[in-house]
Protein backbone atom coordinates (compact mmCIF):
# COMPACT_ATOMS: atom_id res chain seq x y z
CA UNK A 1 -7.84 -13.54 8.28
CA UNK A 2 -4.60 -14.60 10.33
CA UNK A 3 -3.85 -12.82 13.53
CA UNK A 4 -0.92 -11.24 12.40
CA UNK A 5 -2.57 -9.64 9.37
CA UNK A 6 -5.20 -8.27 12.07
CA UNK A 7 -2.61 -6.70 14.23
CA UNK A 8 -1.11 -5.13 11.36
CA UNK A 9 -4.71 -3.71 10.43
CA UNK A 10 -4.78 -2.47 14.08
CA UNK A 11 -1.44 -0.58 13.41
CA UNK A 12 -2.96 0.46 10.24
CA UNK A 13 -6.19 1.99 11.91
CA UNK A 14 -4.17 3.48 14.76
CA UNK A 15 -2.11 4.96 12.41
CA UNK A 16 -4.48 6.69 10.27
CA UNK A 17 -4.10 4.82 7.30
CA UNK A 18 -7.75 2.67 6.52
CA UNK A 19 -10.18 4.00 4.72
CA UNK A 20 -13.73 5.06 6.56
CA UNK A 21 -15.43 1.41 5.78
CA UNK A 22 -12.33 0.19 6.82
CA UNK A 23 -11.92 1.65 9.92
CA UNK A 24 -15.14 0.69 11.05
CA UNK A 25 -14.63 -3.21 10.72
CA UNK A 26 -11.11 -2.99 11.75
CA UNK A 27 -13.23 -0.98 15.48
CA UNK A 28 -15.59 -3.21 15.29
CA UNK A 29 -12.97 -6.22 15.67
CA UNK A 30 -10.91 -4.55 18.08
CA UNK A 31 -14.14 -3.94 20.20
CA UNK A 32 -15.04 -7.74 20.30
CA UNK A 33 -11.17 -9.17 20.36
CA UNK A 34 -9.29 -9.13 23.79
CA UNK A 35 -5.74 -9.38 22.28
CA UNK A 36 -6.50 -6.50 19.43
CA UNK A 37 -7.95 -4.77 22.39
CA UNK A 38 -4.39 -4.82 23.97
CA UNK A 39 -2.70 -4.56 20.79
CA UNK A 40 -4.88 -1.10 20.34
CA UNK A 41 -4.26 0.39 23.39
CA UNK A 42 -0.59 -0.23 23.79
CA UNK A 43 -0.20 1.20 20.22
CA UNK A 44 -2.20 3.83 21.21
CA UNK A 45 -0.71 5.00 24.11
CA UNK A 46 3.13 4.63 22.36
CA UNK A 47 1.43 6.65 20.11
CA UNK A 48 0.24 9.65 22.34
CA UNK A 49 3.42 9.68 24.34
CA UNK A 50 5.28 10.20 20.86
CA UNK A 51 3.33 13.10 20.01
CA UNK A 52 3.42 14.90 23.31
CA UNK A 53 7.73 14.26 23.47
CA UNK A 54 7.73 15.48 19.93
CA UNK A 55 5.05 17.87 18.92
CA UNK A 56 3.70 18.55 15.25
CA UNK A 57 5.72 20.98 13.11
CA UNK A 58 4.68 22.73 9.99
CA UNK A 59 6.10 21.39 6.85
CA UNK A 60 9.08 23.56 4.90
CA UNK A 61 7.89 26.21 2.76
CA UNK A 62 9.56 24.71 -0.25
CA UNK A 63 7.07 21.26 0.24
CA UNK A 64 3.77 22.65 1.11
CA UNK A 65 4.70 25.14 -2.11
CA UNK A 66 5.14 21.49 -4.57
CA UNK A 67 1.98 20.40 -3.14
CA UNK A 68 -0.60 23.22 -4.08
CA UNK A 69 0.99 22.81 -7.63
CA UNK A 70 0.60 19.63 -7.66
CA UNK A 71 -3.25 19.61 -6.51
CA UNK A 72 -3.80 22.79 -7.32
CA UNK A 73 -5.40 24.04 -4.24
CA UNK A 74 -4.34 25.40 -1.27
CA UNK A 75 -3.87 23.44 1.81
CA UNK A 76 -2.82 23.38 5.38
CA UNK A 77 -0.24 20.30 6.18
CA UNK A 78 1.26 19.35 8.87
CA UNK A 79 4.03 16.18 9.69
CA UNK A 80 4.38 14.43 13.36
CA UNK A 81 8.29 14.81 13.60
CA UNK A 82 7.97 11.74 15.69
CA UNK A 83 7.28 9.93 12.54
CA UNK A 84 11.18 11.34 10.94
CA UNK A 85 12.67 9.81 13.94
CA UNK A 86 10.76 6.45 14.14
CA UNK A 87 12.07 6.20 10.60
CA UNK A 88 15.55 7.64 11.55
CA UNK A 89 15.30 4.36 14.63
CA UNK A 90 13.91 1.81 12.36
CA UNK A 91 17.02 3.02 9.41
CA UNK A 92 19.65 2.34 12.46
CA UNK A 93 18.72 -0.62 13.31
CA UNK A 94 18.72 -1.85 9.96
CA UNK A 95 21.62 -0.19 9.35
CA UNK A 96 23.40 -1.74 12.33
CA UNK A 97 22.55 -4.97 10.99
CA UNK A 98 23.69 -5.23 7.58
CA UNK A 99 26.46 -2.60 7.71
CA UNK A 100 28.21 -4.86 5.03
CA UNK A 101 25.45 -3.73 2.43
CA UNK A 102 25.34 -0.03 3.40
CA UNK A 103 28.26 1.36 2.46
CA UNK A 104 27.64 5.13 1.62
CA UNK A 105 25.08 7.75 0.29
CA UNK A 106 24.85 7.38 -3.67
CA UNK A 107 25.39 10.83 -4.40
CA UNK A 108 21.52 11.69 -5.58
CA UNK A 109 21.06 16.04 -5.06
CA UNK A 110 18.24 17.30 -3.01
CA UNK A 111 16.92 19.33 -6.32
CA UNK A 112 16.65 15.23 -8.01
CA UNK A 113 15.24 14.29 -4.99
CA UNK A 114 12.10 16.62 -5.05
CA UNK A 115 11.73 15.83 -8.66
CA UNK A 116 11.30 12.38 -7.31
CA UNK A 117 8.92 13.17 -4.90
CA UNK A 118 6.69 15.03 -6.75
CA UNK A 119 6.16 12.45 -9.26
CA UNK A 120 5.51 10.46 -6.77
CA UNK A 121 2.82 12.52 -5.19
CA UNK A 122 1.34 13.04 -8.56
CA UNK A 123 0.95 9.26 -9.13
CA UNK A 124 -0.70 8.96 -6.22
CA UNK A 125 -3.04 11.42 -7.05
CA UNK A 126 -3.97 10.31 -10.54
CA UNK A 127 -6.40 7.97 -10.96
CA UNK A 128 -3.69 4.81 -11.23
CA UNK A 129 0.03 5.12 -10.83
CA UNK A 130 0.85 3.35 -13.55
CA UNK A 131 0.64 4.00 -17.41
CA UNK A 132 1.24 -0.12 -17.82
CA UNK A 133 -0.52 -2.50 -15.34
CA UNK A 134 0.69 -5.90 -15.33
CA UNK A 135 2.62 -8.58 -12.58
CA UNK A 136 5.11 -10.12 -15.02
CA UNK A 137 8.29 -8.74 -15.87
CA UNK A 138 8.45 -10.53 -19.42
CA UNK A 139 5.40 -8.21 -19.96
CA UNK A 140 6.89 -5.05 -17.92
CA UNK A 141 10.79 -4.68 -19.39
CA UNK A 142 9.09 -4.97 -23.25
CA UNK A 143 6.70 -1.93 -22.41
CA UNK A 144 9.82 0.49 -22.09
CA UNK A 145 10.92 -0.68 -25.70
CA UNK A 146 10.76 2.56 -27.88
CA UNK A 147 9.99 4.42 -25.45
CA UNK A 148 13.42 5.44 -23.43
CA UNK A 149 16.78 4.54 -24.48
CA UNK A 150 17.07 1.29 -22.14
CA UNK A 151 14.33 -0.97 -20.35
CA UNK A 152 15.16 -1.24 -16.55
CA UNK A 153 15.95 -4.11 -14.72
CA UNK A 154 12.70 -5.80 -13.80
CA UNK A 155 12.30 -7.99 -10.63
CA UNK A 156 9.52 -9.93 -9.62
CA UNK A 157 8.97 -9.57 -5.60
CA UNK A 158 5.57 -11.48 -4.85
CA UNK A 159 7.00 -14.25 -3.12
CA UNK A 160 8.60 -11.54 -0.85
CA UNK A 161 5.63 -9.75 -0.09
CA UNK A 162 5.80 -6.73 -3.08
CA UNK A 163 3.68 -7.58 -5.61
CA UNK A 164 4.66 -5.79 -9.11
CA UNK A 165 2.32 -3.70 -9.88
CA UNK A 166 2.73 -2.21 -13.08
CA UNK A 167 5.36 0.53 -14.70
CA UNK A 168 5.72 4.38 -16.07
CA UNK A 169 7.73 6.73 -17.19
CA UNK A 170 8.61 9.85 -15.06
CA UNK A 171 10.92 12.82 -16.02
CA UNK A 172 13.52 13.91 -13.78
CA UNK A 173 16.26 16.43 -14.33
CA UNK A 174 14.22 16.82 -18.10
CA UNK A 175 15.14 12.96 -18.58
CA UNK A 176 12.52 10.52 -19.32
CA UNK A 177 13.44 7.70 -16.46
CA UNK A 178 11.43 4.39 -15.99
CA UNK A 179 9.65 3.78 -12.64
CA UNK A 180 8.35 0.48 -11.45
CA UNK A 181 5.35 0.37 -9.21
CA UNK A 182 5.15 -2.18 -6.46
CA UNK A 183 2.35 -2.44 -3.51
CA UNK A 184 2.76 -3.43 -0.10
CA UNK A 185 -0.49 -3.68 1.60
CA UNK A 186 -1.94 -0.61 1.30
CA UNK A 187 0.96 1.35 0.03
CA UNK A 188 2.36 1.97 -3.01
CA UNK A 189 5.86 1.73 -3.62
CA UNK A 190 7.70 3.21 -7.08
CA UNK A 191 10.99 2.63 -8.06
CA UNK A 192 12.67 5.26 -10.38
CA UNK A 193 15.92 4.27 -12.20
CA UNK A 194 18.40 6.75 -12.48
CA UNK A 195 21.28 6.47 -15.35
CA UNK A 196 24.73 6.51 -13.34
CA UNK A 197 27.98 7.29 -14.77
CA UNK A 198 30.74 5.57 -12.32
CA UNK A 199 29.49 2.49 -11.85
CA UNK A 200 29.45 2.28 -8.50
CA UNK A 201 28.74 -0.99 -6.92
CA UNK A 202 26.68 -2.31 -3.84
CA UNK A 203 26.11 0.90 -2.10
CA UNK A 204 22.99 2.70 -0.70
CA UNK A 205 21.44 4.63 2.01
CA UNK A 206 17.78 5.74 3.65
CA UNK A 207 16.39 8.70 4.74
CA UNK A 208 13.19 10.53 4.96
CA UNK A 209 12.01 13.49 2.82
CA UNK A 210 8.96 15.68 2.79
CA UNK A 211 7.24 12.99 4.92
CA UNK A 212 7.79 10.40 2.72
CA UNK A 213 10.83 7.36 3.00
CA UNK A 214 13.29 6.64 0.61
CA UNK A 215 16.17 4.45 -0.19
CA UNK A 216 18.97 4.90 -2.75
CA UNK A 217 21.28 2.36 -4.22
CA UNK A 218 23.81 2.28 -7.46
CA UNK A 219 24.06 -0.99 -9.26
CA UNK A 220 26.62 -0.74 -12.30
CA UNK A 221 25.51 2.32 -14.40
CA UNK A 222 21.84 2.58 -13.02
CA UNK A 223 21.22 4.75 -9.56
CA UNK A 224 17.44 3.27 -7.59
CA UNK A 225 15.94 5.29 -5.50
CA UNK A 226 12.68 3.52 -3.78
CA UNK A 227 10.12 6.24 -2.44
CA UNK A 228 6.92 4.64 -0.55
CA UNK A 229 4.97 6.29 2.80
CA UNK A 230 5.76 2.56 4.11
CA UNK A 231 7.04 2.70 6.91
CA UNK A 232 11.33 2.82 6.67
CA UNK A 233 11.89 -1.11 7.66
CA UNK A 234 10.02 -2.51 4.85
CA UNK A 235 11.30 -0.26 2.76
CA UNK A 236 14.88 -1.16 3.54
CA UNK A 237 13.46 -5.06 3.36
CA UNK A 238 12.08 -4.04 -0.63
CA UNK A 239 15.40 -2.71 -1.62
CA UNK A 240 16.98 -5.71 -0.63
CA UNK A 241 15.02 -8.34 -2.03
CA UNK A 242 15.41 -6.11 -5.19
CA UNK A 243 19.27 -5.83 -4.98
CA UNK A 244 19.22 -10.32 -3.74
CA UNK A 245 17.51 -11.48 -7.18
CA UNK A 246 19.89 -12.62 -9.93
């Protein structure tokens, strides 16, 4: 394993995010590694200075409500709001840099946007988040075929870094939309299509909701919206590689 992958598992395990089996190899090599040592600490104590500036806040009403439907089960949750503003920093500074490609907010309403994120959730939770697994796209865009009006655009992102992963169908605003499913690491990214009636071109915008990130876009007559728990600079980095292939 490169160094840079084990810094990014040192992140990972910092963060929360390893499984139990997982965490314990990623200790154990922090425990016997100088520089992951370092890396650890200093992530660690950014970490714990975050959390004491800005202190855990309950979850709205409204979310923690979607999520005991969803499960079924009553829950406590809880959100660092230090994690809405390292996504807000990590947004800006994307956003500083390519201010050519965001333009605007595609005009996607909150009510859409929960519909989005509950299918999301609900993917997660299922035993795969996909109703079609497969890598290609010449096997992905014939799947939709009878089964929606029009196949989405299909991209294939492994040389970037976002493996496809396979593709469903969600329903949003009582539509049956097409999703694509792409990983990153441990995270799973999906990709709903939206129809669009103006045909706005190259414009899109990021933002965090109900602890999750998401960017939007409109391309012709289709509105994207990308909704992962990756952290808001890939994500920006995925909907750009999507938007760069021909």
């Amino acid at each position: 394993m490169s160094t840079e992958s084990q810094l990014l598992l040192v992140h990972a395990y910092v963060d929360g995010e390893l499984d139990p089996a997982s965490a314990l190899a990623v200790r154990a090599q922090i425990d016997q590694n100088p520089r992951l040592a370092a890396e650890f600490a200093a992530a660690s104590a950014l970490q714990k200075t975050l959390r004491e500036a800005f202190p855990r806040e309950p979850l709205p009403a409204a979310f923690r409500y979607r999520v005991d439907t969803t499960v079924g089960r009553r829950k406590a949750w809880s959100r660092p709001s230090w994690a809405a503003l390292a996504a807000s920093v990590l947004v800006a500074v994307s956003l500083s840099s390519t201010s050519t490609w965001f333009a605007s907010r595609v005009p996607v309403g909150d009510h859409v946007l929960g519909e989005i994120v509950d299918s999301h959730m609900r993917s997660l939770i299922a035993s795969k988040p996909t109703e079609v697994a497969a890598s290609e796209r010449h096997v992905i865009k014939p799947w939709f075929n009878g089964r929606i009006p029009q196949a989405p655009r299909v991209v294939d992102l492994k040389a970037e870094g976002f493996p496809l992963l396979g593709a469903r169908i969600d329903v949003i605003g009582k539509t049956p939309v097409p999703t694509l499913v792409y990983t990153r690491r441990l995270h799973t990214i999906s990709l709903i299509a939206l129809p669009a009636a103006d045909g706005t071109q190259a414009v899109a915008s990021a933002r965090m909701d109900s602890g999750y990130n998401i960017v939007r876009w409109a391309d012709g007559n289709t509105r994207y919206v990308a909704i992962s728990d990756l952290n808001a600079e890939e994500l920006v980095a995925f909907a750009k590689a999507f938007r760069s292939v021909d």
